[in-house]
Protein backbone atom coordinates (compact mmCIF):
# COMPACT_ATOMS: atom_id res chain seq x y z
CA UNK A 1 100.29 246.11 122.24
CA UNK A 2 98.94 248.88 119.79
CA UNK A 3 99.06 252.28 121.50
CA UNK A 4 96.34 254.52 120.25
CA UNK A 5 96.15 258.17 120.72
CA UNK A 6 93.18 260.16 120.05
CA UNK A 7 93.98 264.29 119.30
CA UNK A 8 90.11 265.64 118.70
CA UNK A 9 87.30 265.81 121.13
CA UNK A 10 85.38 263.93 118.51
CA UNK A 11 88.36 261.05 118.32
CA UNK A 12 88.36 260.87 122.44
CA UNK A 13 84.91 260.08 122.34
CA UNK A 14 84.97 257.76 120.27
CA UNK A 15 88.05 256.03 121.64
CA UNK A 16 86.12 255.99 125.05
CA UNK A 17 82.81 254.13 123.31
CA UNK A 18 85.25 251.60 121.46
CA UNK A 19 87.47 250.72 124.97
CA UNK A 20 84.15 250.97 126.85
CA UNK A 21 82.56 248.34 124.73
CA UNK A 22 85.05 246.19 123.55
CA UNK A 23 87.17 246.45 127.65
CA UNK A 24 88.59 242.62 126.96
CA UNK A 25 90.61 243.71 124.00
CA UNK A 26 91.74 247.22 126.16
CA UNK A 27 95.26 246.63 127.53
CA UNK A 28 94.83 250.34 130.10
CA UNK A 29 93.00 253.61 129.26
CA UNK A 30 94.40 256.88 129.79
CA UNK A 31 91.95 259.27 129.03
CA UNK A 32 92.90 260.20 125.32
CA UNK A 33 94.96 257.33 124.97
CA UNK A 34 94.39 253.69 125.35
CA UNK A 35 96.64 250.73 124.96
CA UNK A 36 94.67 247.83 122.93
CA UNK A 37 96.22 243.72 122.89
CA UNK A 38 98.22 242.74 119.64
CA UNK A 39 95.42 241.18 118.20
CA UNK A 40 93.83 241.33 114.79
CA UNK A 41 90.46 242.17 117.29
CA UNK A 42 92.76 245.22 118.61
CA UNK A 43 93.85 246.15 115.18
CA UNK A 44 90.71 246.15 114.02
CA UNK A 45 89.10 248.08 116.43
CA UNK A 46 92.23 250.87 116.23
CA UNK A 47 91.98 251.10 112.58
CA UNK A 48 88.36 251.81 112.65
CA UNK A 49 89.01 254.66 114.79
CA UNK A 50 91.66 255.85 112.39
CA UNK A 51 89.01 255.59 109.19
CA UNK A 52 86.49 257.42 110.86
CA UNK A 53 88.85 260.08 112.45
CA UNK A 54 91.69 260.17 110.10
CA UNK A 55 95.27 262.22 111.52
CA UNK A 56 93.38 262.68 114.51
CA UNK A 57 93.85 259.10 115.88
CA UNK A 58 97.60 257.95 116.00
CA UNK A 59 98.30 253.99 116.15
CA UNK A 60 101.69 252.74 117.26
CA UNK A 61 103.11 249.18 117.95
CA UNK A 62 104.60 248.98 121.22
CA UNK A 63 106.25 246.18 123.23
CA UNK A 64 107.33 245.89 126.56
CA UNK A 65 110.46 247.62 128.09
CA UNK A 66 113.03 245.23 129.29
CA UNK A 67 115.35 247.31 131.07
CA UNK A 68 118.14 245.01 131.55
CA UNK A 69 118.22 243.97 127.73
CA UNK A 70 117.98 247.64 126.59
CA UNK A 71 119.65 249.88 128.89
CA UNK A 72 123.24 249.15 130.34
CA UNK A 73 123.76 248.94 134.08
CA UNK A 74 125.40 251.87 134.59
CA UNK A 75 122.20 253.71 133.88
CA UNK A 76 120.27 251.75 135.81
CA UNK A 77 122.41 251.66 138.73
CA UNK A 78 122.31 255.68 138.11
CA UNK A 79 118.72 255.76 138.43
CA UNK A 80 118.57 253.53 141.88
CA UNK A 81 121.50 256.08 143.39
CA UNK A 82 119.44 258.61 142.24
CA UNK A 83 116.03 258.57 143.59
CA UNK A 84 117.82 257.32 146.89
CA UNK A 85 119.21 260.34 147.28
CA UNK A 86 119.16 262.67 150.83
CA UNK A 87 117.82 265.83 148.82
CA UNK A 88 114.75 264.96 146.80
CA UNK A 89 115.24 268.98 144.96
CA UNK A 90 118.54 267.56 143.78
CA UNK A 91 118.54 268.23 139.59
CA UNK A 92 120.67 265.07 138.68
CA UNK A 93 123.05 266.87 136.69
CA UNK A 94 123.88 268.09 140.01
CA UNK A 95 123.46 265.11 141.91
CA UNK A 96 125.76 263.24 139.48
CA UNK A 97 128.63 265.63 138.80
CA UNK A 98 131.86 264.18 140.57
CA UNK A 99 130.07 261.19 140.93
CA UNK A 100 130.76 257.83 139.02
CA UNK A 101 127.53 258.07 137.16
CA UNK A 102 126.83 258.93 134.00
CA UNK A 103 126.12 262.21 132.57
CA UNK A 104 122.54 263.34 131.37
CA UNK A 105 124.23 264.88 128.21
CA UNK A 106 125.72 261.67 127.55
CA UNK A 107 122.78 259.60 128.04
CA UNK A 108 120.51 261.85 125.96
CA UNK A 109 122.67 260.94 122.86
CA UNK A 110 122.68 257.10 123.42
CA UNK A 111 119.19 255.35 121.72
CA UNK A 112 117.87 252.82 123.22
């Protein structure tokens, strides 16, 4: 998918007119950002917005998360303990301290 972020008022609007009218190449809208198929259509239509706007429309390739190919189960098995936890207010550096879980310090310097 091409993500496509727009960072005028001029570039939203024009992002809106482009999804609007073309909505069977549009992946999912999100107000200044929209998510357009990998095709040379969706290119297209995402590089026109960048000629007309310039640096204020962004276009990034994206591609589906697969958690179990990029992330190792100990950090998903972290996030299921997690957000089954008693205490919702529960920080998880708390919630993980003396716990068999990994630590957020450690996961922040792992990339994906």
């Amino acid at each position: 998918m091409l993500l496509v972020i727009a960072y005028t008022r001029a570039a939203r609007t024009s992002l809106r007119n482009v999804a609007r009218a073309h909505e069977d190449s549009v992946v999912r809208r999100f107000g200044r950002v929209a998510l357009f198929e990998a095709t040379e259509f969706g290119a297209f239509q995402a590089l026109r917005l960048r000629e007309k706007h310039g640096e204020a429309i962004q276009v990034e390739r994206t591609r589906p998360f697969n958690e179990f190919e990029a992330v190792r189960p100990a950090v998903r098995e972290a996030a299921r303990t997690y957000e089954d936890r008693e205490t919702a207010a529960v920080p998880y550096d708390r919630f993980a301290d003396g716990r068999d879980l990994p630590p957020p310090e450690a996961m922040k310097g792992v990339e994906l």
